[in-house]
C-alpha atoms as a PDB file:
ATOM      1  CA  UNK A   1     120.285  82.453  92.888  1.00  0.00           C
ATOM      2  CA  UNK A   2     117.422  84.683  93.051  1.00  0.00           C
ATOM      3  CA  UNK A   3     117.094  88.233  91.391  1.00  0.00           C
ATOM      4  CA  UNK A   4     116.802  91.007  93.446  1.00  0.00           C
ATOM      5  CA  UNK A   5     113.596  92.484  93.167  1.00  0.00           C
ATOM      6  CA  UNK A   6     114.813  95.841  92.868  1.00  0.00           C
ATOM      7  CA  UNK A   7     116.280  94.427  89.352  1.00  0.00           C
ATOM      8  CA  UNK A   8     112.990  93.373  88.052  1.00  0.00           C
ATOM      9  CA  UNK A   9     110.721  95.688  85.445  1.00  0.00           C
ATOM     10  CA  UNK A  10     107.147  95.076  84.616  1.00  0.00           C
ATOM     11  CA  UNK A  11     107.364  96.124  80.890  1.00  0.00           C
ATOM     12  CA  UNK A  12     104.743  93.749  80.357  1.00  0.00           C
ATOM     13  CA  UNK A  13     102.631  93.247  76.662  1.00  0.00           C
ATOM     14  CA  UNK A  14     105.087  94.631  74.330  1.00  0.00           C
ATOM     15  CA  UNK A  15     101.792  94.534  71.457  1.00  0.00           C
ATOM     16  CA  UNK A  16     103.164  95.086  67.849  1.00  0.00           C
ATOM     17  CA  UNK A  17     101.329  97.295  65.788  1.00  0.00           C
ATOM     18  CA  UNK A  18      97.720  98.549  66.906  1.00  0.00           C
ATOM     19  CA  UNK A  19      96.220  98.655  70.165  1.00  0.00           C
ATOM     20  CA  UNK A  20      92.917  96.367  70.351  1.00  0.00           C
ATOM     21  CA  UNK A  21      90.022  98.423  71.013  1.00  0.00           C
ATOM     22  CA  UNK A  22      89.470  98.010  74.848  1.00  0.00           C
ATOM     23  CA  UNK A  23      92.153  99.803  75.386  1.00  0.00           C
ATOM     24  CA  UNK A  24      90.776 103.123  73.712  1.00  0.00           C
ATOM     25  CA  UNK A  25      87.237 102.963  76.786  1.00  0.00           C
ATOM     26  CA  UNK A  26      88.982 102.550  79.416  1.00  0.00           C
ATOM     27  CA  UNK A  27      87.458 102.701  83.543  1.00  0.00           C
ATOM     28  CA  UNK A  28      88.538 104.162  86.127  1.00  0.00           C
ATOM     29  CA  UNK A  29      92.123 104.043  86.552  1.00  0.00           C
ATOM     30  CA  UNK A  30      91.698 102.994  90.078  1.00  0.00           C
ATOM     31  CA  UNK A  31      89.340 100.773  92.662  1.00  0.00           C
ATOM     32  CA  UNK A  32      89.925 100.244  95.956  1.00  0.00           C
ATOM     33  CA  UNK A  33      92.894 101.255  98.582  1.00  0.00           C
ATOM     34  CA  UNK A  34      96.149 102.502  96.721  1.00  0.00           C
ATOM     35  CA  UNK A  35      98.262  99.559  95.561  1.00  0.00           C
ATOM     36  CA  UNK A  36     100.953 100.636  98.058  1.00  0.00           C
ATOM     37  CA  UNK A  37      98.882 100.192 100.822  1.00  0.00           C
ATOM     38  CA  UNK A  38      97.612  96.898  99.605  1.00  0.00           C
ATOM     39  CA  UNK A  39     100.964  95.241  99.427  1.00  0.00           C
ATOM     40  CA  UNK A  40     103.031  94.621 102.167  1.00  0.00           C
ATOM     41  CA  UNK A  41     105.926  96.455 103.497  1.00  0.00           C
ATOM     42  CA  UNK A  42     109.145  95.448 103.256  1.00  0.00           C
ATOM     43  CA  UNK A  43     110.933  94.399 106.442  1.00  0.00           C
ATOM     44  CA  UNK A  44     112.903  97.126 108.031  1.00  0.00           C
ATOM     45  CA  UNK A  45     114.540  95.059 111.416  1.00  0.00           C
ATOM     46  CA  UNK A  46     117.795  94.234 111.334  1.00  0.00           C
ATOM     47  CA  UNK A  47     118.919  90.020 111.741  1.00  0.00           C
ATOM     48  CA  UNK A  48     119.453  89.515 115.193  1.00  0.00           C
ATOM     49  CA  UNK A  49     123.743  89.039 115.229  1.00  0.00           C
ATOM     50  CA  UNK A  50     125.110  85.831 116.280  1.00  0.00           C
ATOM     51  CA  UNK A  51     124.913  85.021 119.919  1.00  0.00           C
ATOM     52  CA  UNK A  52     128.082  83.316 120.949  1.00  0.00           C
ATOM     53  CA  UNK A  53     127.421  79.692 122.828  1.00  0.00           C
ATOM     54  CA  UNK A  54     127.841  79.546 126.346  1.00  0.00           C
ATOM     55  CA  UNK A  55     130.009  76.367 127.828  1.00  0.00           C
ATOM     56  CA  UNK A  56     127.843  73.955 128.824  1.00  0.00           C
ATOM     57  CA  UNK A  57     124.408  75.278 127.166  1.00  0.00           C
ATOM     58  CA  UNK A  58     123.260  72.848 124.717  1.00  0.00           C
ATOM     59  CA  UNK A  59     123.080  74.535 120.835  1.00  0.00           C
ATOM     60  CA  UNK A  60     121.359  73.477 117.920  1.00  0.00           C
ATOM     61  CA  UNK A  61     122.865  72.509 114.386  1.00  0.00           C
ATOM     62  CA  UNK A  62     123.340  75.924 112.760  1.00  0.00           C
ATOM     63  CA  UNK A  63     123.529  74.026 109.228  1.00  0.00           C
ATOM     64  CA  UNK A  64     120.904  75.044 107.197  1.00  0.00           C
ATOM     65  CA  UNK A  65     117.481  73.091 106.962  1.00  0.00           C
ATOM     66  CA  UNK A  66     116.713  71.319 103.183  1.00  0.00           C
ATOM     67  CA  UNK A  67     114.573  73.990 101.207  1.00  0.00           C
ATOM     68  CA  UNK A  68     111.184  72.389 101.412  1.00  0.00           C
ATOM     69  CA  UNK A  69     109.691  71.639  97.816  1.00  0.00           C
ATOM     70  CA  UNK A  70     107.660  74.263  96.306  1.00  0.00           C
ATOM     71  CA  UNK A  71     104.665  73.203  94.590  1.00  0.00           C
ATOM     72  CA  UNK A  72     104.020  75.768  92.033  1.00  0.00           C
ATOM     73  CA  UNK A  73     100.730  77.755  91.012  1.00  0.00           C
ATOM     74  CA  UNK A  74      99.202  76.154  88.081  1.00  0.00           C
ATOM     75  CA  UNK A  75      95.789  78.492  87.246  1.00  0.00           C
ATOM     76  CA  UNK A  76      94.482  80.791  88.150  1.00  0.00           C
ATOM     77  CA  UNK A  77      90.912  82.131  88.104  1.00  0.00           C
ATOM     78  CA  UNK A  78      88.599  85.448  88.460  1.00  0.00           C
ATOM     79  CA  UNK A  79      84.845  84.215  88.079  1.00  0.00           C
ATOM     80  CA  UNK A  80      83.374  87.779  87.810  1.00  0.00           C
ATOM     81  CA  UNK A  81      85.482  88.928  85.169  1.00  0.00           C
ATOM     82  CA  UNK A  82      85.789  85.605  83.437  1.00  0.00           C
ATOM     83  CA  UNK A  83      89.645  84.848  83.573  1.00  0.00           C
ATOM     84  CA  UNK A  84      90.400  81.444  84.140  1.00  0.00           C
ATOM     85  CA  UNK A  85      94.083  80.980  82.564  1.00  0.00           C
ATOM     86  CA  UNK A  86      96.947  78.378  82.968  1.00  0.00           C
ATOM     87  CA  UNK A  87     100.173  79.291  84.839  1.00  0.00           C
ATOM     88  CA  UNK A  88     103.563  78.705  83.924  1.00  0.00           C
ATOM     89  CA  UNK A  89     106.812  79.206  86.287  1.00  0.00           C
ATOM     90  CA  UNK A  90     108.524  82.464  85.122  1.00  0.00           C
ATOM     91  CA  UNK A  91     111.546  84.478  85.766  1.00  0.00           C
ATOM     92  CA  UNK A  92     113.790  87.300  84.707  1.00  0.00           C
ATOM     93  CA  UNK A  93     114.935  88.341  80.752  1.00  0.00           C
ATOM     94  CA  UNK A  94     118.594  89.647  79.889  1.00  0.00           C
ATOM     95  CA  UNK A  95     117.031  92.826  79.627  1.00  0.00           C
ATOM     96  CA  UNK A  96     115.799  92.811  83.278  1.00  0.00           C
ATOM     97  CA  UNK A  97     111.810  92.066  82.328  1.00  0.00           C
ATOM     98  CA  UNK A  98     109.914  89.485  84.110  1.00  0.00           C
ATOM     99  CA  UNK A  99     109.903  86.723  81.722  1.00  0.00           C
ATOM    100  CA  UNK A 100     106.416  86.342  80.527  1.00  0.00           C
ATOM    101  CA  UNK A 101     104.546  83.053  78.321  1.00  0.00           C
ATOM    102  CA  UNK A 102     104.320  83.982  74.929  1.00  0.00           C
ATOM    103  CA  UNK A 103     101.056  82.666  74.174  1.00  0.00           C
ATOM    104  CA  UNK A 104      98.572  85.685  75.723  1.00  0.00           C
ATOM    105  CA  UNK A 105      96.474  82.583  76.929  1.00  0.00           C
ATOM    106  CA  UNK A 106      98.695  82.006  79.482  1.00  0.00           C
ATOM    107  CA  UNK A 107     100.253  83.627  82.820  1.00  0.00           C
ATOM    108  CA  UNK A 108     103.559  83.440  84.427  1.00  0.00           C
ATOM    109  CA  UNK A 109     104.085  83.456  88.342  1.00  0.00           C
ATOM    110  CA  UNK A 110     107.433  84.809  88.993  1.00  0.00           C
ATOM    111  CA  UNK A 111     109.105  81.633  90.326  1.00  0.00           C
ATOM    112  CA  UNK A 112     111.882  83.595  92.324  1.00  0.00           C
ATOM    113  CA  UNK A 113     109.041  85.270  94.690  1.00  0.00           C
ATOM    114  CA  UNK A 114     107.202  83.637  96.843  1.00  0.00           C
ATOM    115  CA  UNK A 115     103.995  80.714  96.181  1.00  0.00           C
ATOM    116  CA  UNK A 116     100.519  81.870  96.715  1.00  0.00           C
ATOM    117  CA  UNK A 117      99.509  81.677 100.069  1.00  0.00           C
ATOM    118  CA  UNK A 118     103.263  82.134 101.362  1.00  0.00           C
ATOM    119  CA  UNK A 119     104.045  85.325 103.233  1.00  0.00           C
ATOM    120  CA  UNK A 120     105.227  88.676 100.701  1.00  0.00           C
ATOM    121  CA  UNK A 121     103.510  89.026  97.406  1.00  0.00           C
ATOM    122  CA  UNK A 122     103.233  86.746  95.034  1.00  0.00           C
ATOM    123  CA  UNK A 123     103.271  87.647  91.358  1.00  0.00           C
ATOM    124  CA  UNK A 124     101.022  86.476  88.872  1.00  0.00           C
ATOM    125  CA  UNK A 125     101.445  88.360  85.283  1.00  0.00           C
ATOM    126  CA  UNK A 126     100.285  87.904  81.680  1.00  0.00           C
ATOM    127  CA  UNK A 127     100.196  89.818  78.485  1.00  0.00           C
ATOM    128  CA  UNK A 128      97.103  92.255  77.872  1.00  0.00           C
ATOM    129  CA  UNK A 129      97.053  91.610  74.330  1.00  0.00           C
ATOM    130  CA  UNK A 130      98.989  90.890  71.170  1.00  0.00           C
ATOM    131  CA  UNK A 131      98.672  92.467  67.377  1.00  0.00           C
ATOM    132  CA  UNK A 132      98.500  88.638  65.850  1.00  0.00           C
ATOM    133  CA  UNK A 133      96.680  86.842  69.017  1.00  0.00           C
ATOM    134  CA  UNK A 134      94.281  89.635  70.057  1.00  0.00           C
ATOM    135  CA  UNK A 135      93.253  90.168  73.442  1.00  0.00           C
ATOM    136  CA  UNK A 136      94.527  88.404  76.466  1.00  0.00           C
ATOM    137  CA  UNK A 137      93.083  86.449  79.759  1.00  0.00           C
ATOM    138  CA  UNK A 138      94.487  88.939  81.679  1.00  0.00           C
ATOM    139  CA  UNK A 139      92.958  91.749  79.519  1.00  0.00           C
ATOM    140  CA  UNK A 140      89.317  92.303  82.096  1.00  0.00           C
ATOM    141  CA  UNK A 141      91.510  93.089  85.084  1.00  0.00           C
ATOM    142  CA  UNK A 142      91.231  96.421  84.155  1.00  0.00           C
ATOM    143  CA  UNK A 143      87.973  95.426  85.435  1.00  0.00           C
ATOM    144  CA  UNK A 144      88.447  94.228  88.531  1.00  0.00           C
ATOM    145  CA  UNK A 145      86.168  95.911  91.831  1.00  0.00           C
ATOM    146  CA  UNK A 146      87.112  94.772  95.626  1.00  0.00           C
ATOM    147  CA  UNK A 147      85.455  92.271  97.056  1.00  0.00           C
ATOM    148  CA  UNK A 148      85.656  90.291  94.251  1.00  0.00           C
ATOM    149  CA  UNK A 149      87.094  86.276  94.384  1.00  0.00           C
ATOM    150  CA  UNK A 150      90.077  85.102  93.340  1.00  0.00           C
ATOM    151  CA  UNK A 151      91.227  81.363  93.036  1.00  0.00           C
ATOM    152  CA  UNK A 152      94.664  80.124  92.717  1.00  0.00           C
ATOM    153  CA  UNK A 153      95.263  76.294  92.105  1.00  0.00           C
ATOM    154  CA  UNK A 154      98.521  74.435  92.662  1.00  0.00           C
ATOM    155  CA  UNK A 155     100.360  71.576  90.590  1.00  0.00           C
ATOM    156  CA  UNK A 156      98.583  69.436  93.875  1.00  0.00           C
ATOM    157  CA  UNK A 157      95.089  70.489  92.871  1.00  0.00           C
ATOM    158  CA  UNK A 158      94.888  72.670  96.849  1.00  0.00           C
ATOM    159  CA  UNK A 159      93.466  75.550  95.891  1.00  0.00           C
ATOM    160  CA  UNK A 160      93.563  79.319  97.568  1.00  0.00           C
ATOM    161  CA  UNK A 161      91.084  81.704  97.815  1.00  0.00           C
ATOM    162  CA  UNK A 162      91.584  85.359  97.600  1.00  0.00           C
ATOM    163  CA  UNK A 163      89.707  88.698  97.949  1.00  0.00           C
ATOM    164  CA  UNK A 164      90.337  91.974  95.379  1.00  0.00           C
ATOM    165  CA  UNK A 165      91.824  95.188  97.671  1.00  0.00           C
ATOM    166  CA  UNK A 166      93.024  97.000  95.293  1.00  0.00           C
ATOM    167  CA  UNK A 167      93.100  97.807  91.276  1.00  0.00           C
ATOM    168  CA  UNK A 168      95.437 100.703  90.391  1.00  0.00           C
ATOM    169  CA  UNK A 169      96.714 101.797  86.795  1.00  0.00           C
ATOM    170  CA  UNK A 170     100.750 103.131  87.117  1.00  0.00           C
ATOM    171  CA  UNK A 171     103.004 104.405  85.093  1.00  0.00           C
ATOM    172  CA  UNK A 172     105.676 101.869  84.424  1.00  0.00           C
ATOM    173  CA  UNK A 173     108.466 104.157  85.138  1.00  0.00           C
ATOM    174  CA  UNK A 174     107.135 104.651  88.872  1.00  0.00           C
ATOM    175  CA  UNK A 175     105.991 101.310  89.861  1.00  0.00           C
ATOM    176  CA  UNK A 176     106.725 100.204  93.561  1.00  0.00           C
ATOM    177  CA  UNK A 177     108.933  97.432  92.302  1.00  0.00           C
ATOM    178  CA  UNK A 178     110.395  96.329  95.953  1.00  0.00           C
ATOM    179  CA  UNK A 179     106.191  96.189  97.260  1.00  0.00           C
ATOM    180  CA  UNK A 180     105.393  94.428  94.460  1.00  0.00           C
ATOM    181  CA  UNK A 181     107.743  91.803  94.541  1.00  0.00           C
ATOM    182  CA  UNK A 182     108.292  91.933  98.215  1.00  0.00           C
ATOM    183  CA  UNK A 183     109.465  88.359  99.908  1.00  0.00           C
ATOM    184  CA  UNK A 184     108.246  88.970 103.759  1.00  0.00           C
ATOM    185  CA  UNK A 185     104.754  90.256 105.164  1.00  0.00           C
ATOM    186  CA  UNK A 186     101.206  89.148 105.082  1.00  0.00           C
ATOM    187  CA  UNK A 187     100.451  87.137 102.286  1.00  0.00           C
ATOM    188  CA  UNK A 188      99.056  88.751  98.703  1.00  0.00           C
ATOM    189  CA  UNK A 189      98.654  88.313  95.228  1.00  0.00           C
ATOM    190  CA  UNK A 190      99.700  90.808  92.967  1.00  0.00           C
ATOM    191  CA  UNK A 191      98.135  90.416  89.136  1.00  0.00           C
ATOM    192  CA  UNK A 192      99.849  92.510  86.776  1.00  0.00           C
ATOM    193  CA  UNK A 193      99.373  93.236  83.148  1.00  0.00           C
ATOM    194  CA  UNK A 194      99.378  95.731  80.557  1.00  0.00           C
ATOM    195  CA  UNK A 195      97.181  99.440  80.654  1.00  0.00           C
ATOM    196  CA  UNK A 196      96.745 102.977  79.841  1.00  0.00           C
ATOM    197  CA  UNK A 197      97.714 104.207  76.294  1.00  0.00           C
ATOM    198  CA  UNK A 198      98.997 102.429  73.463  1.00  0.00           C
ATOM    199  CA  UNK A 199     102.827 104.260  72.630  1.00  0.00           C
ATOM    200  CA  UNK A 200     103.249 103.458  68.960  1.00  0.00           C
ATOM    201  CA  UNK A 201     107.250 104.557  69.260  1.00  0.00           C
ATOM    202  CA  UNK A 202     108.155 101.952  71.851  1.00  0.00           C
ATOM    203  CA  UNK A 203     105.301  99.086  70.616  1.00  0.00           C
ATOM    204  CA  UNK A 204     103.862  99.101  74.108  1.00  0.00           C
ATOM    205  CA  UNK A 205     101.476 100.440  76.659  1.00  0.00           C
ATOM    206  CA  UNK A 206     102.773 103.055  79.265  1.00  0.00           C
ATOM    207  CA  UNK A 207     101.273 101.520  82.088  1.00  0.00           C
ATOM    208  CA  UNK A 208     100.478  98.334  84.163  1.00  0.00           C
ATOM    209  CA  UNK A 209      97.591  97.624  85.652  1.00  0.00           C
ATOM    210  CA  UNK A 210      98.232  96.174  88.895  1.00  0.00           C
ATOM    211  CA  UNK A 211      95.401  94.130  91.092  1.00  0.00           C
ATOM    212  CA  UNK A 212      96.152  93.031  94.995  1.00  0.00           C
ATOM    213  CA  UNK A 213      93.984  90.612  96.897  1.00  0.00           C
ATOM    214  CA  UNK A 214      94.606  89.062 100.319  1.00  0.00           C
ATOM    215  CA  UNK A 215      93.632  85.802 101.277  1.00  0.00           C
ATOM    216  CA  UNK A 216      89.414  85.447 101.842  1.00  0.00           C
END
C-alpha cells in the first residue's frame, strides 16, 4: 500500500544541539524558476468510466498486468557542488516524516514515488547535518545554480542525467507536498534537505531546501 502523498512531511535533519556554521552565511534563498513551476502538476482528468462490451466485439483481459520490477536508485551525484552520496530505499515514519538514513552520508529515495526517469517527481532526500556527524552530502545544495548536472545511477549501473531548474528555500509548514511528491507528469527529480535557521526549541531547521531538475 502506498502513502498518500498528501500524508507525507519533509521535517528533514532534526540536528541536536548547534547548528554547523554554513548554516549561519547562507545564499540566496532562491535560483531559478519557483519550485512550483518546476514540478509537475498533478493530474486533474477524471478516469474514463467503464465502457460496457458490445456482443460480438472482441475485449481484452481486464485483469491487471504483473507490476514490472523496479530497479531502485542507488547514488546519486552533483559534480559542481561535489555530492556524490549512496542511496537507500526509504519510506514513511509513524509520525508521518519521510523516513530518512541515519548516517548523514547517505540519501533516501522515497520508494513509494516514482524511480528516476519515470513520469511525476521523484524524491531524493538526505540530512543537512548532524550535532555528532557534522555536515552532510546533501549540505552544498543550498548551492545549487540551473544548468547544473545531475546523475542518478540505478542498482543496474544505467545511469540518468539531469539538469538543475530550480533551487528554492520554504518554510516547512507551506511546502507543496502533493507537487513534490506528485506520481503523474513529466519526469523530475526533486532533492530535498534541510535550510534556513537553526530553531533551538524544536532541534531543527525551519526550512527545506528543495532542488528540481528535469531530465538533460
Amino acid at each position: 500500500m502506498r502513502p498518500a502523498a498528501a500524508g507525507v512531511v519533509l521535517g528533514l535533519a532534526l540536528a541536536v544541539g548547534v547548528p554547523a556554521t554554513w548554516a549561519l552565511t547562507r545564499p540566496p534563498a532562491a535560483a531559478g524558476a519557483p519550485v512550483e513551476q518546476a514540478l509537475p502538476a498533478p493530474s486533474s482528468t477524471p478516469p474514463p468510466a467503464d465502457v460496457p462490451a458490445v456482443p460480438g466485439v472482441p475485449v481484452r483481459d481486464a485483469a491487471p498486468a504483473p507490476a514490472p520490477a523496479v530497479v531502485p536508485p542507488v547514488r546519486l551525484e552533483v559534480p559542481a557542488l561535489g555530492v556524490d552520496v549512496p542511496l537507500e530505499e526509504s519510506g514513511v515514519r509513524p509520525d508521518g516524516q519521510m523516513a530518512l538514513p541515519d548516517d548523514v552520508g547517505r540519501a533516501g529515495w522515497y520508494r513509494f514515488g516514482p524511480v528516476p526517469g519515470a513520469p511525476g517527481s521523484a524524491v531524493l532526500a538526505g540530512h543537512v547535518d548532524d550535532a555528532e556527524q557534522g555536515l552532510g552530502e546533501l549540505a552544498p545544495l543550498r548551492e545549487a545554480e540551473p544548468g547544473q548536472e545531475v546523475l542518478v545511477t540505478d542498482a543496474a549501473g544505467a545511469t540518468t542525467r539531469w539538469r538543475v531548474v530550480a533551487r528554492e528555500t520554504l518554510d516547512k509548514q507551506a511546502l507543496p507536498v502533493d507537487l513534490l511528491f506528485g506520481r503523474d507528469g513529466p519526469p523530475r527529480l526533486t532533492l530535498v534537505t534541510c535550510g534556513g535557521p537553526f530553531l533551538p526549541e524544536t532541534g531543527g531547521y525551519r526550512d527545506n531546501v528543495v532542488v528540481v531538475a528535469e531530465l538533460a
